[in-house]
C-alpha atoms as a PDB file:
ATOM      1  CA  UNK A   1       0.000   0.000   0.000  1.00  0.00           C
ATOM      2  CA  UNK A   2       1.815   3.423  -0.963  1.00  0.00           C
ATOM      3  CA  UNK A   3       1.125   6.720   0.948  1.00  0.00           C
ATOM      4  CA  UNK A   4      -1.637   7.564  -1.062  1.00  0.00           C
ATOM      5  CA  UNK A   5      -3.622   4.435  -0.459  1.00  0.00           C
ATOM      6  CA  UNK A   6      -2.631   4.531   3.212  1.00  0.00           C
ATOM      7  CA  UNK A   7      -4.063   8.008   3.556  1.00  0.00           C
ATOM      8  CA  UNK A   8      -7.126   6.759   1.544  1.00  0.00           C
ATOM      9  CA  UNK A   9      -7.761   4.046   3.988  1.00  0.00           C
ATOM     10  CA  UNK A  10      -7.518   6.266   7.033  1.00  0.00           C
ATOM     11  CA  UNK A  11     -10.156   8.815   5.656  1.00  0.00           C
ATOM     12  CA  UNK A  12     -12.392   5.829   5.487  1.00  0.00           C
ATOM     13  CA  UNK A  13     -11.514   4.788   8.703  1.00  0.00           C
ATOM     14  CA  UNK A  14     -12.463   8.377   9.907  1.00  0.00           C
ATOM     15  CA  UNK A  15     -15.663   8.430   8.370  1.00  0.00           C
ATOM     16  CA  UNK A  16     -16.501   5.130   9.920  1.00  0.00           C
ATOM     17  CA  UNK A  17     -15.887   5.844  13.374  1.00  0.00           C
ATOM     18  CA  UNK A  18     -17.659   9.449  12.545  1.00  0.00           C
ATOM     19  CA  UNK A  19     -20.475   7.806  11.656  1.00  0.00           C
ATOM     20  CA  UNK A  20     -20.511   5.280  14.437  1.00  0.00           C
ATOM     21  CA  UNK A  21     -20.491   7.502  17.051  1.00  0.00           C
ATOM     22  CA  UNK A  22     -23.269   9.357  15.519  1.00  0.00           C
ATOM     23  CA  UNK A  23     -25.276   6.150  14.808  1.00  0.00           C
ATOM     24  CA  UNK A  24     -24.208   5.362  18.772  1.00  0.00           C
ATOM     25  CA  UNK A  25     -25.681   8.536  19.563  1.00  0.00           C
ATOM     26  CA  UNK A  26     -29.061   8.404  17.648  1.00  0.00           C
ATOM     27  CA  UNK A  27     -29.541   5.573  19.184  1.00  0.00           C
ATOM     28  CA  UNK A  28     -29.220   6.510  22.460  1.00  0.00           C
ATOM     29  CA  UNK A  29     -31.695   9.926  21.956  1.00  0.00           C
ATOM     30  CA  UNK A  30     -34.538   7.381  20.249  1.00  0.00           C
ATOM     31  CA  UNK A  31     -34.530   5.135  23.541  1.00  0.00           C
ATOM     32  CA  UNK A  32     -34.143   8.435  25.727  1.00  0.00           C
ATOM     33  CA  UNK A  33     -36.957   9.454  23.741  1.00  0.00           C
ATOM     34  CA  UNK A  34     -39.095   6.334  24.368  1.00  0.00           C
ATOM     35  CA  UNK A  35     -38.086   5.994  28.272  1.00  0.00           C
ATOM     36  CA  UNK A  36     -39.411   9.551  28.501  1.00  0.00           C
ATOM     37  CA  UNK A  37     -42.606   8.919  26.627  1.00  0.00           C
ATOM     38  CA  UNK A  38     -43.329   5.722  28.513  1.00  0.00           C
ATOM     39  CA  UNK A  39     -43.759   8.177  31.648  1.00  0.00           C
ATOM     40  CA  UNK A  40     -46.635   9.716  30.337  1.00  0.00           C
ATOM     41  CA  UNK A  41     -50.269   7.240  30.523  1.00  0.00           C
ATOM     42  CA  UNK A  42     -51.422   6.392  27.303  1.00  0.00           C
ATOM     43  CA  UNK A  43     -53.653   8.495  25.483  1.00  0.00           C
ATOM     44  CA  UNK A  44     -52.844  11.395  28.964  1.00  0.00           C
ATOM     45  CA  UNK A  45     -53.703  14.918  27.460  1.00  0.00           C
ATOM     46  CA  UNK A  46     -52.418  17.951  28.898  1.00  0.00           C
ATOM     47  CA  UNK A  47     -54.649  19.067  31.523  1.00  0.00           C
ATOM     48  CA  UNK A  48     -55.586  23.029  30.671  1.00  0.00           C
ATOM     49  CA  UNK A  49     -55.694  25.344  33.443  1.00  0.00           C
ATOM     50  CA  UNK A  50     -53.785  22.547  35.959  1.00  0.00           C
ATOM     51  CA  UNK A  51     -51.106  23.154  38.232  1.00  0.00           C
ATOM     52  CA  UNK A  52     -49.229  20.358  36.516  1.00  0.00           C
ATOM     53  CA  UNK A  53     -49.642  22.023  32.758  1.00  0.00           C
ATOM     54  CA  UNK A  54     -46.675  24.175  32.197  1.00  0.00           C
ATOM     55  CA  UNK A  55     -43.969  21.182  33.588  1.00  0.00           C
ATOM     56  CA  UNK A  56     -46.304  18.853  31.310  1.00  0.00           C
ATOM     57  CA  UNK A  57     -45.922  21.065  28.227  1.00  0.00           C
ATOM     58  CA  UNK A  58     -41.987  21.139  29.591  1.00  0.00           C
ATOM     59  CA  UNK A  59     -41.429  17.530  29.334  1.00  0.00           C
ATOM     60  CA  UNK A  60     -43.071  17.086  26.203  1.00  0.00           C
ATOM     61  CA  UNK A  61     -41.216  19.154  24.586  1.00  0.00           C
ATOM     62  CA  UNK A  62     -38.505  17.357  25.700  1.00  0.00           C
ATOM     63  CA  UNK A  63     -39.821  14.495  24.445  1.00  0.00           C
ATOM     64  CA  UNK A  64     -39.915  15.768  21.030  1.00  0.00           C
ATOM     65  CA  UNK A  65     -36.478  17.450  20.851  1.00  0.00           C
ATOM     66  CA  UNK A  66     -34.806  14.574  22.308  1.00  0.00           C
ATOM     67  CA  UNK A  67     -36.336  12.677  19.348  1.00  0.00           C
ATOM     68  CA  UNK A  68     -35.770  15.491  17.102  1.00  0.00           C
ATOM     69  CA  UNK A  69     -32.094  15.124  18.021  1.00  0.00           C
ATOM     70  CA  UNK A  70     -31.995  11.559  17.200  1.00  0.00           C
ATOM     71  CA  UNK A  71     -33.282  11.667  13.978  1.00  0.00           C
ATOM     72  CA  UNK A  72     -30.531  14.640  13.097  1.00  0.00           C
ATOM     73  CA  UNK A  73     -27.337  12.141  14.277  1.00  0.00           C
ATOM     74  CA  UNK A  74     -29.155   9.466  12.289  1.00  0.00           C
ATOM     75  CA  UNK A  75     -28.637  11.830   9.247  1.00  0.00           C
ATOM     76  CA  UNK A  76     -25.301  12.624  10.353  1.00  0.00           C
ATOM     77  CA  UNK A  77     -24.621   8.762  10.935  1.00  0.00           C
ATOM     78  CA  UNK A  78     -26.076   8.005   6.798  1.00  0.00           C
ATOM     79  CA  UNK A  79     -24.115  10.864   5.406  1.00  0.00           C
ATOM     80  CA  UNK A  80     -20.562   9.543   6.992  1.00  0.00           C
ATOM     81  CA  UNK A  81     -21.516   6.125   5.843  1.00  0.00           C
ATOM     82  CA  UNK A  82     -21.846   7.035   2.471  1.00  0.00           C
ATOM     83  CA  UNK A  83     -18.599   9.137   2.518  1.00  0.00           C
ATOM     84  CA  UNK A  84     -16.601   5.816   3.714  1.00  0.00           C
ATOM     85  CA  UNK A  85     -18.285   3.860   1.274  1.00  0.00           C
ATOM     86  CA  UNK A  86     -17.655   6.362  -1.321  1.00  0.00           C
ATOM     87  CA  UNK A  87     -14.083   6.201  -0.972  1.00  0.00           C
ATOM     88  CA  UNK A  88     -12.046   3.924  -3.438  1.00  0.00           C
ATOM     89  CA  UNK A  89     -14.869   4.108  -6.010  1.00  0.00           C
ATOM     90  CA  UNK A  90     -13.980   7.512  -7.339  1.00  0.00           C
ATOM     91  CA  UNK A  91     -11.850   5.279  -9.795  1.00  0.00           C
ATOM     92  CA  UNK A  92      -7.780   6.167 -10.215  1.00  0.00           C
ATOM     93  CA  UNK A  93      -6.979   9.463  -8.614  1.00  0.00           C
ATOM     94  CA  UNK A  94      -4.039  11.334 -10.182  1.00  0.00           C
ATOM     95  CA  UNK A  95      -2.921  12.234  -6.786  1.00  0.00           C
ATOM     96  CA  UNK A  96      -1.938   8.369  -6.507  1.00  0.00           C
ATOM     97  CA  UNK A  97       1.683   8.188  -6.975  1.00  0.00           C
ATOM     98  CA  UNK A  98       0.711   4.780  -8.812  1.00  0.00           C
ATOM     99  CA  UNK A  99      -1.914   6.146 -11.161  1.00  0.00           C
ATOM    100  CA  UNK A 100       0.285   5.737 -14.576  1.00  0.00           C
ATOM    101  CA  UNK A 101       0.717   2.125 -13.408  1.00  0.00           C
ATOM    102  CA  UNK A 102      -2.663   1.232 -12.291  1.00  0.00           C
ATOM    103  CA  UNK A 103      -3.938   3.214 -15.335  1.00  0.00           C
ATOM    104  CA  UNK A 104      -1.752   0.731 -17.899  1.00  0.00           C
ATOM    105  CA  UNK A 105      -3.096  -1.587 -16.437  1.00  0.00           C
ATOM    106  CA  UNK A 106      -6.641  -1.082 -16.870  1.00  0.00           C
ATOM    107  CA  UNK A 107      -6.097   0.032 -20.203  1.00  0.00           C
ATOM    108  CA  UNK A 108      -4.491  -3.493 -21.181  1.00  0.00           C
ATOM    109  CA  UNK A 109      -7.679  -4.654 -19.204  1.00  0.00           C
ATOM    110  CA  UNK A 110      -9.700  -2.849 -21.460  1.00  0.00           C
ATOM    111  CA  UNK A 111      -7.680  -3.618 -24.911  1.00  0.00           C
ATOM    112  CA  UNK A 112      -7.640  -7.617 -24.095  1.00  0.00           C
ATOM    113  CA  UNK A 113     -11.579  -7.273 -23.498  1.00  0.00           C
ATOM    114  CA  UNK A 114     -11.754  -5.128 -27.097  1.00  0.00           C
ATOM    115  CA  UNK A 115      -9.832  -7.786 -28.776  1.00  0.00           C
ATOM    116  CA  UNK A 116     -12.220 -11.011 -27.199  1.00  0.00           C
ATOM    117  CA  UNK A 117     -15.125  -9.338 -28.071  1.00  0.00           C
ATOM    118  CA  UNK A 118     -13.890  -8.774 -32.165  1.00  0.00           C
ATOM    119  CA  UNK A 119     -12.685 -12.055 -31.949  1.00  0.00           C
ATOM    120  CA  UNK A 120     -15.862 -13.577 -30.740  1.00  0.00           C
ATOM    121  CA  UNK A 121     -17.941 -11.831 -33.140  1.00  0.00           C
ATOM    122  CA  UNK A 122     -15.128 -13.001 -36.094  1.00  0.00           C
ATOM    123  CA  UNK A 123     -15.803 -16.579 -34.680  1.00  0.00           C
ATOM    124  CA  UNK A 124     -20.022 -16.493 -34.351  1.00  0.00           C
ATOM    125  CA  UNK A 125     -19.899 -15.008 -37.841  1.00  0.00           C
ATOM    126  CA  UNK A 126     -18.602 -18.201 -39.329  1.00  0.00           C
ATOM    127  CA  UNK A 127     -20.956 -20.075 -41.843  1.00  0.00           C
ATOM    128  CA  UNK A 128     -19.519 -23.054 -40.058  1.00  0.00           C
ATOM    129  CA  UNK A 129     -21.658 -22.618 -36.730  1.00  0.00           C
ATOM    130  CA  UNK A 130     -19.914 -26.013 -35.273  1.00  0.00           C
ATOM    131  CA  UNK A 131     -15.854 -24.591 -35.959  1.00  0.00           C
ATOM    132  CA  UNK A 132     -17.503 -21.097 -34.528  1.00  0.00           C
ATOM    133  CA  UNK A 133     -18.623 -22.540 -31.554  1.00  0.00           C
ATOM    134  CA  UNK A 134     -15.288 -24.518 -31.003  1.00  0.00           C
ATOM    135  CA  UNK A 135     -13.216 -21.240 -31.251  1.00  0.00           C
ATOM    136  CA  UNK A 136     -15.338 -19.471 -28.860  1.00  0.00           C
ATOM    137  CA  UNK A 137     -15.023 -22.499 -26.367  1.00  0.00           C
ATOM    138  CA  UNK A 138     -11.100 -21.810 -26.995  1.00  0.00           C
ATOM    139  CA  UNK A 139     -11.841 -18.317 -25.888  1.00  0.00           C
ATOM    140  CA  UNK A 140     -12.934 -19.325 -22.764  1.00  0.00           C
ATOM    141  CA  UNK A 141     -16.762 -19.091 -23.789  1.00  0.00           C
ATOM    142  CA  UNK A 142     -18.853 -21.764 -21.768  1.00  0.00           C
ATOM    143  CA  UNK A 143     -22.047 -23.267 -23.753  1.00  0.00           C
ATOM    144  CA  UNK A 144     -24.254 -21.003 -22.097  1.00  0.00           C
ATOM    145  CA  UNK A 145     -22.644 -17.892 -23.152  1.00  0.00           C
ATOM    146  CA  UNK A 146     -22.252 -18.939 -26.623  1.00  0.00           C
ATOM    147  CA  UNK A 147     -25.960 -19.758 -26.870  1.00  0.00           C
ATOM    148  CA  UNK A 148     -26.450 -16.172 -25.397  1.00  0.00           C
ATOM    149  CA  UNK A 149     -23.669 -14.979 -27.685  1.00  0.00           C
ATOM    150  CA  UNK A 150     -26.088 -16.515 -30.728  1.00  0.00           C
ATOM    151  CA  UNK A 151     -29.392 -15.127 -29.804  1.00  0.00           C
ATOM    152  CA  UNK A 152     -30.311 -12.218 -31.881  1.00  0.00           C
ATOM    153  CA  UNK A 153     -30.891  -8.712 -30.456  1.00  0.00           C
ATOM    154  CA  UNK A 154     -34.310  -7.393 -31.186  1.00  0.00           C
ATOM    155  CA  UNK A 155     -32.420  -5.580 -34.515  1.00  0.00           C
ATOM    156  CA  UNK A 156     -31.759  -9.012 -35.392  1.00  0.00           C
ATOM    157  CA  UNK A 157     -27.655  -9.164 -34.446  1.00  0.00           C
ATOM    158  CA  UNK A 158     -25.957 -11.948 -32.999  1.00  0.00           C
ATOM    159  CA  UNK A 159     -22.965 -11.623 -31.105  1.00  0.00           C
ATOM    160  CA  UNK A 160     -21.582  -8.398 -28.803  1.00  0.00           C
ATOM    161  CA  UNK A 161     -23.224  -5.192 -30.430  1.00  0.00           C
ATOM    162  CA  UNK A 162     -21.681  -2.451 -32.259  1.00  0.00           C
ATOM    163  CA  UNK A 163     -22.722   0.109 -28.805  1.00  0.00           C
ATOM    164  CA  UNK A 164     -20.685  -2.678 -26.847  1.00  0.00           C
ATOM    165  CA  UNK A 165     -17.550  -2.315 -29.235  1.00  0.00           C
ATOM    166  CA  UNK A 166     -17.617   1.467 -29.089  1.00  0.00           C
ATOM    167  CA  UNK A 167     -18.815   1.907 -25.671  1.00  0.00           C
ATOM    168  CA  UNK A 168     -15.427   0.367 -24.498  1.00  0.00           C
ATOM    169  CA  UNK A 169     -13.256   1.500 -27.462  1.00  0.00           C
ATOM    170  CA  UNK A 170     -14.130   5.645 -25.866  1.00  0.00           C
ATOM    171  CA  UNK A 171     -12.847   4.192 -22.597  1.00  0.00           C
ATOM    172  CA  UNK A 172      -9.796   2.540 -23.687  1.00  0.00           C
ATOM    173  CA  UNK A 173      -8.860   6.040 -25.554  1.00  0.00           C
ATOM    174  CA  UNK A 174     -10.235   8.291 -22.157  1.00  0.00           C
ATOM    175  CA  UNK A 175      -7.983   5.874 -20.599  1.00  0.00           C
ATOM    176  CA  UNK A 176      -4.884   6.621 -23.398  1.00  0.00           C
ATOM    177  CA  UNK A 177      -5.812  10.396 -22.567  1.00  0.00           C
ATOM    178  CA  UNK A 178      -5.023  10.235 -18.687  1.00  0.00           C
ATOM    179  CA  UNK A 179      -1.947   8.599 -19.333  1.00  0.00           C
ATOM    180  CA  UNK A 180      -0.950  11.306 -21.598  1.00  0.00           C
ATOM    181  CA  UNK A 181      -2.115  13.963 -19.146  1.00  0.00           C
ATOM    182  CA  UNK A 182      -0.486  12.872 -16.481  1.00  0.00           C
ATOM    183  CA  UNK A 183       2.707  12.008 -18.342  1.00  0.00           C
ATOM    184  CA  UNK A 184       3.087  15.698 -19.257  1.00  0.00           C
ATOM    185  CA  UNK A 185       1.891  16.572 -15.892  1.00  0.00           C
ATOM    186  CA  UNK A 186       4.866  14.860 -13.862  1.00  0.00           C
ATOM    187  CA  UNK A 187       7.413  16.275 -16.731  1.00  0.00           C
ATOM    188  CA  UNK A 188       5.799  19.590 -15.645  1.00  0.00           C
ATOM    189  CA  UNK A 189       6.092  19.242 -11.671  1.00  0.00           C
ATOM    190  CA  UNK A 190      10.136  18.731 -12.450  1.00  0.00           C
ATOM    191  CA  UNK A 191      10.236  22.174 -13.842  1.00  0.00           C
ATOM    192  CA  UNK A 192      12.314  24.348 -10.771  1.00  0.00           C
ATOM    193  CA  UNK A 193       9.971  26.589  -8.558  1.00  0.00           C
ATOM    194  CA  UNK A 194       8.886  30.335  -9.326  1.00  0.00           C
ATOM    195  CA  UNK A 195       9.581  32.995  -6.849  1.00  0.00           C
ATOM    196  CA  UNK A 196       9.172  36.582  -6.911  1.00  0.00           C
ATOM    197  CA  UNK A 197       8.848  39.544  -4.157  1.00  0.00           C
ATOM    198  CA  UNK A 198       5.329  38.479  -3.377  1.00  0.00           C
ATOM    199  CA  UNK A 199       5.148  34.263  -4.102  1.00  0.00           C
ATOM    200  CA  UNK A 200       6.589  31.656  -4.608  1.00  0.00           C
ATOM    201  CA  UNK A 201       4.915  29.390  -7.156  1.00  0.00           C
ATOM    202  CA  UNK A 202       5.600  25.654  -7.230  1.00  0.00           C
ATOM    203  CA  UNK A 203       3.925  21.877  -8.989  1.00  0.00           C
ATOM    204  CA  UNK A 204       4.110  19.601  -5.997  1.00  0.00           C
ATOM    205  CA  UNK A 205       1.696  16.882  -4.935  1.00  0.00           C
ATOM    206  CA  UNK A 206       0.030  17.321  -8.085  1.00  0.00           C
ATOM    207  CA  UNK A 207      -1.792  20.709  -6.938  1.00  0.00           C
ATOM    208  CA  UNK A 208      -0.134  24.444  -8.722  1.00  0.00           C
ATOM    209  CA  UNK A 209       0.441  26.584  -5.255  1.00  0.00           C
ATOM    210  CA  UNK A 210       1.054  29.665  -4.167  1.00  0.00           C
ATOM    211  CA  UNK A 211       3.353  30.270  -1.092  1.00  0.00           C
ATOM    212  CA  UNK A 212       3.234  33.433   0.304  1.00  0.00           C
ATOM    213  CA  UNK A 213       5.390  35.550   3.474  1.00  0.00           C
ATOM    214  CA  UNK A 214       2.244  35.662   5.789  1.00  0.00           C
ATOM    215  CA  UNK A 215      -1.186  36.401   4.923  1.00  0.00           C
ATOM    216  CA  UNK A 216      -1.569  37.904   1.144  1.00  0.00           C
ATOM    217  CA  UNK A 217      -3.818  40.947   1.606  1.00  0.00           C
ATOM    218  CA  UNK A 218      -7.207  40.914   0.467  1.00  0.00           C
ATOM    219  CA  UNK A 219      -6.939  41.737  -3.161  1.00  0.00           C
ATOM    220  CA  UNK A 220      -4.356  39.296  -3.441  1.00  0.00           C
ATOM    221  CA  UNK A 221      -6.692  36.413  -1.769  1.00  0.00           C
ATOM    222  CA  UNK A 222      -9.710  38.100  -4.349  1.00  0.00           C
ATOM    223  CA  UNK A 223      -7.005  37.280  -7.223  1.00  0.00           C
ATOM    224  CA  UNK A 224      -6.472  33.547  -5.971  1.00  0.00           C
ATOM    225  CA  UNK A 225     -10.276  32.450  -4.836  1.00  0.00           C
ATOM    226  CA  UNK A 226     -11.394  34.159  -8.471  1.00  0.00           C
ATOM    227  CA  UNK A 227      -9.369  31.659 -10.283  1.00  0.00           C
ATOM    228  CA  UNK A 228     -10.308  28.746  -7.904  1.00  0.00           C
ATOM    229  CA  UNK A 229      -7.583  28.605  -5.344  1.00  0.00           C
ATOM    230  CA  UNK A 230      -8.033  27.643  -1.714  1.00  0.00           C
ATOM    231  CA  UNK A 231      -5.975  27.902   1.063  1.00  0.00           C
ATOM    232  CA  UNK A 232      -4.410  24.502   2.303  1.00  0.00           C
ATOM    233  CA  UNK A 233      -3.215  24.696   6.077  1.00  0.00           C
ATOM    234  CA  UNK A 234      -1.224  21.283   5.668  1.00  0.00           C
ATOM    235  CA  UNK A 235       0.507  22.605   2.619  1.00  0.00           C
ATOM    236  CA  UNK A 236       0.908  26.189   4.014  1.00  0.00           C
ATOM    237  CA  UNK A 237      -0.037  27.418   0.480  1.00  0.00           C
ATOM    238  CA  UNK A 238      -3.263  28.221  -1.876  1.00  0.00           C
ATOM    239  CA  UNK A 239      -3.820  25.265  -4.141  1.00  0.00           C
ATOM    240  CA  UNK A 240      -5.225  23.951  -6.929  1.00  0.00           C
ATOM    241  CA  UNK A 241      -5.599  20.919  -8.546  1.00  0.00           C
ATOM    242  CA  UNK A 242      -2.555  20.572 -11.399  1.00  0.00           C
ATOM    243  CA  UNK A 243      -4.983  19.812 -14.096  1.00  0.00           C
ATOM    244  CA  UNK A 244      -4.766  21.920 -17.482  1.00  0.00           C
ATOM    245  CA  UNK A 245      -7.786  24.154 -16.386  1.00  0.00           C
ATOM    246  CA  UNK A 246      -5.519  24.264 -12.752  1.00  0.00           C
ATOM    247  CA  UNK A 247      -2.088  25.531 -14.406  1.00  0.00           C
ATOM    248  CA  UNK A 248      -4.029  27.938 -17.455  1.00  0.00           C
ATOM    249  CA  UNK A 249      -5.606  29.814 -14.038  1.00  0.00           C
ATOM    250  CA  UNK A 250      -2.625  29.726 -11.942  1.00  0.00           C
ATOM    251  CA  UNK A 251      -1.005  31.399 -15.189  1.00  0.00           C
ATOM    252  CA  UNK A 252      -3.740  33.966 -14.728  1.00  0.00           C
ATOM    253  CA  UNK A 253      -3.234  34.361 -11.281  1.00  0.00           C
ATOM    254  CA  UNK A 254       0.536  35.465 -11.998  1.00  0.00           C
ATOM    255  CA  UNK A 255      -1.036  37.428 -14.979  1.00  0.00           C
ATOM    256  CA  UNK A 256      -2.932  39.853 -12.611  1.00  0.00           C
ATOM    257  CA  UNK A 257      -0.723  39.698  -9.516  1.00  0.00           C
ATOM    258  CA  UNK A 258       1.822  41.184 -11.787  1.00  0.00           C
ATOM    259  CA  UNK A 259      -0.263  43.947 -13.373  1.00  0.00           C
ATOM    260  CA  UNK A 260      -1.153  44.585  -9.521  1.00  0.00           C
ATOM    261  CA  UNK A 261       2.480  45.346  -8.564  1.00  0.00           C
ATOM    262  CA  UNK A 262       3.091  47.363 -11.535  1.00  0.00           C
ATOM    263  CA  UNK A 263       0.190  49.336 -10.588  1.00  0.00           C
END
């Protein structure tokens, strides 16, 4: 596991325990809730004009924001669960040192699957249906699948469609693109740091930042947020993702920061 994946599994492990304590809790305010309710006899109404009717309005209301509480940590408890489970599925992050790897891989994934599925259609195309079937059982195709494979669609085509073959052609060049991407973006991030009187500008952890003496004042901060820049205490620096949308604004950001000194 590198440090990425590491840090990956401890925000999960965060969000778990986030959202078991708040589960813990709603729990805890629904039986509160119930315990307090089970004081008052069934069907009891408030008696108007009693001594006892402002406490009994009191405790009611209790009642209800003690359950009202409950169901609030419950939605805290469902929104952390989703956030661990959401982690990991997000696909390859460039921010993985191991993206270019894990990215070859699944594009020889994806190339091996284009190249079964031509040569399956190659093989059910045969006017010989019993030396078809025989090559697709080579291919690893079980009887089932084959008979599958043979059934028309309702346009009246046998074998994987043309939607199929296309479908996972875009992916395997989407795939091509990232590689390309963030090829160029790690020959970029070797390229020596920027520094003038007011910044220092660096490509490091695959974000563009900013590193400023102090606090930038508040036309400088105006500059950064307008061009998508946030401030990243762990980094001590304004960020933004390295992407090609990220280094075209930091370019901007340098752009008017220097018209702003030469004002």
């Amino acid at each position: 596991m590198n440090a990425y994946e590491e840090k990956m599994e401890a925000r999960k492990e965060y969000y778990e325990k986030k959202a078991a304590a708040a589960r813990a809790e709603s729990i805890a305010r629904w039986d509160k809730s119930h315990e307090m309710a089970s004081l008052i006899p069934f069907g009891q109404p408030i008696l108007v004009g009693h001594h006892s009717e402002r406490a009994d309005r009191a405790y009611r209301d209790r009642i209800f924001k003690t359950g009202e509480k409950a169901y609030e940590a419950g939605k805290k408890a469902d929104y952390y669960e989703k956030k661990a489970r959401a982690i990991g599925r997000g696909g390859i992050s460039a921010d993985d040192p191991d993206a270019i790897k894990k990215l070859e891989e699944k594009l020889e994934k994806l190339e091996a699957i284009q190249n079964n599925m031509k040569a399956a259609n190659r093989s059910i195309r045969l006017k010989d249906t019993e030396k078809g079937d025989a090559q697709l059982r080579e291919q690893g195709y079980t009887d089932k699948e084959i008979e599958n494979l043979r059934t028309p669609s309702c346009f009246g085509r046998i074998g994987y469609a043309p939607y199929q073959l296309s479908n996972t052609n875009a992916n395997i060049s989407n795939v091509k693109k990232r590689i390309e991407d963030l090829k160029k973006l790690q020959e970029v991030q070797e390229t020596p740091d920027e520094e003038t009187d007011l910044y220092t500008y660096r490509i490091d952890d695959n974000r563009c930042q900013f590193i400023f003496d102090g606090k930038p004042e508040p036309a400088v901060r105006a500059i950064l947020k307008q061009h998508g820049f946030k401030w990243s205490p762990s980094r001590g620096a304004w960020v933004r993702q390295a992407t090609g949308n990220g280094i075209f604004a930091a370019d901007g950001v340098k752009r008017q920061l220097k018209e702003m000194e030469e004002i």
